[in-house]
Protein backbone atom coordinates (compact mmCIF):
# COMPACT_ATOMS: atom_id res chain seq x y z
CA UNK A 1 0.00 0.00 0.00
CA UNK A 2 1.84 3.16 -0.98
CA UNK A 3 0.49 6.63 1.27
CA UNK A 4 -0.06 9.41 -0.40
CA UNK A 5 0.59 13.30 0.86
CA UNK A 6 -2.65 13.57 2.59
CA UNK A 7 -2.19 10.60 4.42
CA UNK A 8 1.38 11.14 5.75
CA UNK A 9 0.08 14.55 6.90
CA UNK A 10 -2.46 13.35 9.28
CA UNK A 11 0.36 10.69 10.69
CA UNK A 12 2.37 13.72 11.00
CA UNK A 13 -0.54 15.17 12.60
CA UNK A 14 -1.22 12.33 15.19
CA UNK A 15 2.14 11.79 16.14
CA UNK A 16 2.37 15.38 17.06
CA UNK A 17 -0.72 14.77 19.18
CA UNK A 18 0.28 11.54 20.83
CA UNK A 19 3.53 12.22 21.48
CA UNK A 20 3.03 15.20 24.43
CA UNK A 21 -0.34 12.78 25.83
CA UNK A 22 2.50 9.84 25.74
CA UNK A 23 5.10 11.77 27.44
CA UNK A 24 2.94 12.67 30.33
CA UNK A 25 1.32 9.25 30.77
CA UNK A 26 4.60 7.94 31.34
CA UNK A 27 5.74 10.64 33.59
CA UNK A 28 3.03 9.74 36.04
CA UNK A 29 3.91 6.41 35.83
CA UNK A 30 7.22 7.59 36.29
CA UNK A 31 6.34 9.33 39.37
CA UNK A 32 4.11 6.76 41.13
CA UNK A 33 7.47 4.54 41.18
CA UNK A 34 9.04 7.34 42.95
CA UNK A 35 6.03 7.78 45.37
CA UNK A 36 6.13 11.47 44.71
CA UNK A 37 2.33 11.85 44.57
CA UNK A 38 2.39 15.71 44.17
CA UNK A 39 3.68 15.30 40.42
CA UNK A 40 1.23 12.14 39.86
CA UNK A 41 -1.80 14.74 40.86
CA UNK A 42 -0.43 17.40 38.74
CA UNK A 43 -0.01 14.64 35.86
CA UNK A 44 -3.31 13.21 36.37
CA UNK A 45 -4.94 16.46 36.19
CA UNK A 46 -3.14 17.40 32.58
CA UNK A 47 -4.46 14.14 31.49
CA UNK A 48 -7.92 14.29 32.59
CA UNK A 49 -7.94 17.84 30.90
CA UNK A 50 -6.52 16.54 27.48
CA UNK A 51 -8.80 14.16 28.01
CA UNK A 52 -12.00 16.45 28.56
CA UNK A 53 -10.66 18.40 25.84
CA UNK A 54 -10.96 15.46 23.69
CA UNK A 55 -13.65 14.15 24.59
CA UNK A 56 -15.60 17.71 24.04
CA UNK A 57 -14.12 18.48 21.30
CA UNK A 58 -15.67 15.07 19.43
């Protein structure tokens, strides 16, 4: 199957918005290991809010 323009752009596209949502699921993750629950709130909250913001934006 060979991609055309259109279709790498919108991989380009999702990468760009996976990649920050993936960096700051791992983080918490990161940060339960370390038991420093301050940064897992802070993390959870920017997830929920990406996640509100997706959800409301469908």
């Amino acid at each position: 199957m060979i991609l055309g323009g259109h279709d790498i752009v919108k991989i380009g596209v999702a990468l760009f918005i996976c990649l920050p949502v993936a960096r700051v699921a791992l983080l918490l993750v990161i940060f339960l290991g370390e038991r420093d629950y301050a940064y897992v709130a802070i993390s959870g909250l920017v997830l929920a809010i990406i996640g509100a913001g997706v959800l409301l934006g469908l």
